[in-house]
Protein backbone atom coordinates (compact mmCIF):
# COMPACT_ATOMS: atom_id res chain seq x y z
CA UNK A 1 0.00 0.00 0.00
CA UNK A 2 1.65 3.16 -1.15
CA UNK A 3 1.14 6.81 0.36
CA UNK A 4 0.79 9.29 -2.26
CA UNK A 5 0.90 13.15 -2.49
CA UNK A 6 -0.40 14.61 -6.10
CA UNK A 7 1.51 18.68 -7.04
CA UNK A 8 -0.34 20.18 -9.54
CA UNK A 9 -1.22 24.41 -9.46
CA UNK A 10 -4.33 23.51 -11.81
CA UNK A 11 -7.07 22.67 -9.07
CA UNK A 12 -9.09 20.54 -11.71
CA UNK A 13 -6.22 18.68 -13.11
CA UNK A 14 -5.23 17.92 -8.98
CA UNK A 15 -8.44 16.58 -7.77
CA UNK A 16 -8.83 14.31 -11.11
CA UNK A 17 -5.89 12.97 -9.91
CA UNK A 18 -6.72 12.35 -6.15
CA UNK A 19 -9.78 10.93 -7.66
CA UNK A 20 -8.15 8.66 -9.91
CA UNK A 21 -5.62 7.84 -6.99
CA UNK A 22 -8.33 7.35 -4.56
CA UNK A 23 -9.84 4.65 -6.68
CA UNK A 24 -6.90 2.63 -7.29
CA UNK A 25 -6.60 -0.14 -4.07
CA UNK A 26 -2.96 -0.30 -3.42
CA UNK A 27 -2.92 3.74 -2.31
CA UNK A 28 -3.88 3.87 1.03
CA UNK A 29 -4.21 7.33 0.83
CA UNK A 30 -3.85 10.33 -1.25
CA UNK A 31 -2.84 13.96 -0.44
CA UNK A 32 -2.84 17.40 -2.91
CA UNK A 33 -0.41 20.31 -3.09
CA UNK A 34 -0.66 23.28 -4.97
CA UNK A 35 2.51 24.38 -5.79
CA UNK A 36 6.35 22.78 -4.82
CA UNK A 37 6.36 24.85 -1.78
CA UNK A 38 3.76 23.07 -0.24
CA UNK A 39 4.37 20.36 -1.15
CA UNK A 40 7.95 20.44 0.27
CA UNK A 41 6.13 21.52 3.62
CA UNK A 42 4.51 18.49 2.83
CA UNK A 43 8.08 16.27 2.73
CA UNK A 44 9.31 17.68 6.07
CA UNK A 45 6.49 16.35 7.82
CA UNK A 46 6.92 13.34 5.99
CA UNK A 47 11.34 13.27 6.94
CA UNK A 48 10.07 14.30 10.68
CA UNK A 49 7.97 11.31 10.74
CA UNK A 50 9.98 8.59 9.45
CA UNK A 51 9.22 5.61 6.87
CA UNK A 52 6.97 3.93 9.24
CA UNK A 53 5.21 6.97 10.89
CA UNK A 54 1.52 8.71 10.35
CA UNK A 55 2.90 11.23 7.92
CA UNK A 56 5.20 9.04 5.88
CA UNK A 57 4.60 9.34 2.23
CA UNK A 58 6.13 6.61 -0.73
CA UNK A 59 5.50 8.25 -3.62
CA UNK A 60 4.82 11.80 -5.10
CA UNK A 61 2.86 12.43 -8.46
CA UNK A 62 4.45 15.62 -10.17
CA UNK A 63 3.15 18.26 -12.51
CA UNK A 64 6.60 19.38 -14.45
CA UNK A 65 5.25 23.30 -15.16
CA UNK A 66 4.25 25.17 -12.56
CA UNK A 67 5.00 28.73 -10.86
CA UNK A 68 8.00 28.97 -8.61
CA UNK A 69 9.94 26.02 -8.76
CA UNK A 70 9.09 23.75 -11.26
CA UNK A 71 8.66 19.28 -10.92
CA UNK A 72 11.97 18.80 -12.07
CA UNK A 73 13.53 21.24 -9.27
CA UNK A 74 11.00 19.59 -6.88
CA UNK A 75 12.30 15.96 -7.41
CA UNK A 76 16.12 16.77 -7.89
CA UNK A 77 15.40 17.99 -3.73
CA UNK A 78 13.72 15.12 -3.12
CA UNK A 79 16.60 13.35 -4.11
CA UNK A 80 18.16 14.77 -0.76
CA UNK A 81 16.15 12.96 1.55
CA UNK A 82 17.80 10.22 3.52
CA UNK A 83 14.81 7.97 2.13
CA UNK A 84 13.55 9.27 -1.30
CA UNK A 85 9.97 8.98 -2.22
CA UNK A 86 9.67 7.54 -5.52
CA UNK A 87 8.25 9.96 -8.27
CA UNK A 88 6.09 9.93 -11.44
CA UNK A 89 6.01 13.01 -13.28
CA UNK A 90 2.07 13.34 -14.40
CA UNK A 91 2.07 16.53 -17.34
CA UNK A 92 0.70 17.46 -20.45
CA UNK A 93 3.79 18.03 -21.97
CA UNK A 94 6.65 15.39 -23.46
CA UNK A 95 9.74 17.59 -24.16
CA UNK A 96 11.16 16.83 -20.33
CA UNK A 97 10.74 12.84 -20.55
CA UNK A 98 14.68 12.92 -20.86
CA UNK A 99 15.57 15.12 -17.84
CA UNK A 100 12.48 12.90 -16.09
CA UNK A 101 14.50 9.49 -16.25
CA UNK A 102 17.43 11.25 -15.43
CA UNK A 103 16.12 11.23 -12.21
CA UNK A 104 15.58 8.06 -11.68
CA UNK A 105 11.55 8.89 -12.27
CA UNK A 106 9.23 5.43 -12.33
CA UNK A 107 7.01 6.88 -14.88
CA UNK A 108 6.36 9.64 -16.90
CA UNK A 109 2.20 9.42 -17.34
CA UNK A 110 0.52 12.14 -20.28
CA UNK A 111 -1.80 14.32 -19.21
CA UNK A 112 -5.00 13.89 -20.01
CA UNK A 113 -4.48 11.15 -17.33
CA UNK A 114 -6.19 7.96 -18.21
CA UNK A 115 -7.41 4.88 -15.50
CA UNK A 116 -5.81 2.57 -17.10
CA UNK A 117 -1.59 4.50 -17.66
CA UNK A 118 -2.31 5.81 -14.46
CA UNK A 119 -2.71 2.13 -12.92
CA UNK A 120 0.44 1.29 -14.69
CA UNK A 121 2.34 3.96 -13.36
CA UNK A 122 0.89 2.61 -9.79
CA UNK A 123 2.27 -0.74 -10.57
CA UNK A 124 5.90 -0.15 -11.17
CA UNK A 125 6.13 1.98 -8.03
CA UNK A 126 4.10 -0.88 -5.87
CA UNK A 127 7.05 -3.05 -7.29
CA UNK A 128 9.87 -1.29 -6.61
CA UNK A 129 9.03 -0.20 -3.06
CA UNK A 130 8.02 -3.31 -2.39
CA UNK A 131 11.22 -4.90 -3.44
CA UNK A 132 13.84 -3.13 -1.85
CA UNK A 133 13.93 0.58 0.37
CA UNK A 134 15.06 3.49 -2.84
CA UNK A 135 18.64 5.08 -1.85
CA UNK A 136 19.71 8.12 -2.94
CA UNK A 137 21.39 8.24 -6.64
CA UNK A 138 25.07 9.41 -6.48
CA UNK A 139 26.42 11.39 -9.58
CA UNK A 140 29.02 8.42 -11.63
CA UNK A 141 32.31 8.78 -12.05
CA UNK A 142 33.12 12.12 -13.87
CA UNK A 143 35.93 10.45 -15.88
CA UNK A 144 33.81 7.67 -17.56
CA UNK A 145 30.27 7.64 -19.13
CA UNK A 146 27.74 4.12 -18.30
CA UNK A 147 26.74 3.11 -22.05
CA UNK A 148 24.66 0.00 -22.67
CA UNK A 149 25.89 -2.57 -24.92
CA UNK A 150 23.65 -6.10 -25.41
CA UNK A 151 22.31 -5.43 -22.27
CA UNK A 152 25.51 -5.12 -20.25
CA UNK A 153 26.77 -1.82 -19.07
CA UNK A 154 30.63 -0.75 -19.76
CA UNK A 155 32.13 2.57 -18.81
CA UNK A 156 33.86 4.97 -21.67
CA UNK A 157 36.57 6.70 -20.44
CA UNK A 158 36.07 10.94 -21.15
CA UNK A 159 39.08 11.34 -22.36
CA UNK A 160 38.82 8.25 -25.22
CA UNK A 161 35.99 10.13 -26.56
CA UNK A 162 36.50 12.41 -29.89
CA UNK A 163 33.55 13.86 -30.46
CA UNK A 164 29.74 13.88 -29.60
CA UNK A 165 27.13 13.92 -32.08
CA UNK A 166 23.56 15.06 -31.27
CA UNK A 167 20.50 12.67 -32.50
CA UNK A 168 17.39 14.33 -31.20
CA UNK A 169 17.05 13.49 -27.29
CA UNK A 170 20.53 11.23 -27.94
CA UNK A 171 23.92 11.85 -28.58
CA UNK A 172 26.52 9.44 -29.91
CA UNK A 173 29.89 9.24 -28.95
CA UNK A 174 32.64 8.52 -30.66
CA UNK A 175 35.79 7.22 -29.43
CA UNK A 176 38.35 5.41 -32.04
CA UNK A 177 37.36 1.91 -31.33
CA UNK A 178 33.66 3.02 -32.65
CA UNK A 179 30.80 4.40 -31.11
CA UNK A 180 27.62 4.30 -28.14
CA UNK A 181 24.37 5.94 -28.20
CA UNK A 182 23.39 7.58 -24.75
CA UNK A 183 20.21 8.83 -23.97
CA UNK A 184 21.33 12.78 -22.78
CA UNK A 185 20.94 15.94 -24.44
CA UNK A 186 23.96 17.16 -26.52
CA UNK A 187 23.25 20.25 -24.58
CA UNK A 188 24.08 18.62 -21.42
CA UNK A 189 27.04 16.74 -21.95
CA UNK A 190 28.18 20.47 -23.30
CA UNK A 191 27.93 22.10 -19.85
CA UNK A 192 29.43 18.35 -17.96
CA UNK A 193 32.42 18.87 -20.27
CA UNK A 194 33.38 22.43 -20.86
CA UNK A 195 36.01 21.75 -17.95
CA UNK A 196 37.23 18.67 -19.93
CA UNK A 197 38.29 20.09 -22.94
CA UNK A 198 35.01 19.43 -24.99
CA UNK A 199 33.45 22.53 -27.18
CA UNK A 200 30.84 23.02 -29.34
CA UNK A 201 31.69 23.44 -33.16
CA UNK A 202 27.95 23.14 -34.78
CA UNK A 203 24.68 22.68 -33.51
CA UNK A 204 24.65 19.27 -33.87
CA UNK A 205 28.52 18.61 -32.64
CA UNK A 206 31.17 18.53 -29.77
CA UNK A 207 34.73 18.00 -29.64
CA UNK A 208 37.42 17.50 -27.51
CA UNK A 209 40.01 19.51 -27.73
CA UNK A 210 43.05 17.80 -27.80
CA UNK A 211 41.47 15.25 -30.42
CA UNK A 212 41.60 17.54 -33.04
CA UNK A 213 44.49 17.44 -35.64
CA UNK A 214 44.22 19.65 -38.40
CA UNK A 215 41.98 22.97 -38.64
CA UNK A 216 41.10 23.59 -41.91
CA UNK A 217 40.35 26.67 -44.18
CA UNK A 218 38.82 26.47 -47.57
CA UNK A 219 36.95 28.63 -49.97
CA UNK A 220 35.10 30.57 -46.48
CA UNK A 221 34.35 27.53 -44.91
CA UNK A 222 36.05 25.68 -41.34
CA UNK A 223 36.61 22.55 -40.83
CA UNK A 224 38.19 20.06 -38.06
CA UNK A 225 40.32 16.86 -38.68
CA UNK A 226 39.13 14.64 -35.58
CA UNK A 227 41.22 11.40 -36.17
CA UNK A 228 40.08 10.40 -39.77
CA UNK A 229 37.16 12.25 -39.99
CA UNK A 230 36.24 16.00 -40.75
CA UNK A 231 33.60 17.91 -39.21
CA UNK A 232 32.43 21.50 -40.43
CA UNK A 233 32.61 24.32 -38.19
CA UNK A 234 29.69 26.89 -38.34
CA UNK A 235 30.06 30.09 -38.63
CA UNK A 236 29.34 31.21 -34.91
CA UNK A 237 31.88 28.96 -33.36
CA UNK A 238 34.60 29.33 -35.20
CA UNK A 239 36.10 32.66 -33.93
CA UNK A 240 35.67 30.61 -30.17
CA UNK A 241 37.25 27.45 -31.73
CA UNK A 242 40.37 29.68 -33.05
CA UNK A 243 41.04 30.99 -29.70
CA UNK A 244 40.69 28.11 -27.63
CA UNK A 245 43.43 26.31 -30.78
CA UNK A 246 45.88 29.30 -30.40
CA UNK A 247 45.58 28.86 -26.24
CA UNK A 248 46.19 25.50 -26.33
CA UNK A 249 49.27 23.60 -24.64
């Protein structure tokens, strides 16, 4: 039986959702917020109490857009707590499903809600609570990446990888042994990076620094030699690139 707490600013969309939580038989009970802010009020109690006590709560349903803080800002606190609750993001919009399973979200349900997605979303959490107490998620290792490969995951050193190509929500990387699709933002791995040597050349590419052997000039147009391959520099980068070339060791 799972204790839930629905954040939404939209009165109609919240009590739809208490209503819909209400009905489902493994929540015991169901609370609304308004806004993050109470909702964190909400939390303390919850942290004051304990896992086992009267104001305990195992799961939060979270509206991404709203006033003030925002879901996302609201779960990467929640984080904090010495016993996470889990979280399911519940909005009407898909652009943040990325940033969502960054952290470590069960579900990411569409609003309108429906029974049915809803009762999924219920299910997964029921199964992970009830298989093991959630810890808090530690950042990895800064000098390697997780990738997936078959199923198993392997760790890509920073500094093996050339450059980073963006494929919508993805990005590729590729190292000189070949390459591994993660799902992050280009934009992302930009700002991890910048400290690493990594810069952006064109919208749709990043590249480390000391990877790059040849910049070339032809005919009004830039270009980078990254190993074997060449990569076009736009126009609005390459002034940036230039410098950082000249600076370098």
């Amino acid at each position: 039986m799972l204790r839930a707490l629905a954040v939404d600013d939209e009165r109609p969309s919240l009590e739809e959702l208490l209503y819909l939580l209400h009905a489902d038989p493994r929540i015991s009970s169901a609370e609304g917020a308004g806004d993050a802010t109470e909702a964190l009020r909400r939390m303390n109690r919850a942290l004051e109490s304990g896992p086992g006590g009267p104001e305990a709560i195992d799961i939060v349903f979270l509206d991404i857009q709203m006033p003030g803080l925002d879901g996302l800002d609201l779960a990467r606190l929640l984080t904090g707590f010495a016993r996470p609750p889990l979280v399911v993001f519940v909005t009407a919009h898909e652009d943040f499903a990325v940033q969502a399973f960054d952290l470590k979200a069960v579900d990411y349900v569409l609003k309108p809600v429906r029974k049915e997605r809803l009762a999924e979303a219920i299910r997964r959490a029921s199964e992970l609570r009830g298989a093991a107490p959630r810890i808090p998620v530690h950042e990895p290792d800064p000098d390697h990446i997780p990738v997936e490969l078959g199923g198993v995951t392997r760790f890509v050193a920073v500094d093996d990888i050339t450059h980073v190509e963006a494929q919508g929500d993805y990005a590729r990387l590729h190292t000189v042994k070949g390459s591994h699709l993660v799902r992050i933002p280009l934009s992302t791995l930009e700002e991890r990076w910048r400290t690493r040597g990594f810069v952006r050349i064109h919208r749709r590419h990043l590249v480390a620094l000391h990877h790059i052997g040849e910049l070339r000039l032809d005919a009004g147009t830039v270009s980078v030699l990254v190993g074997s391959e060449e990569l076009q520099v736009s126009r609005r980068h390459t002034r940036e690139l230039r410098d950082l070339l000249m600076r370098r060791p």
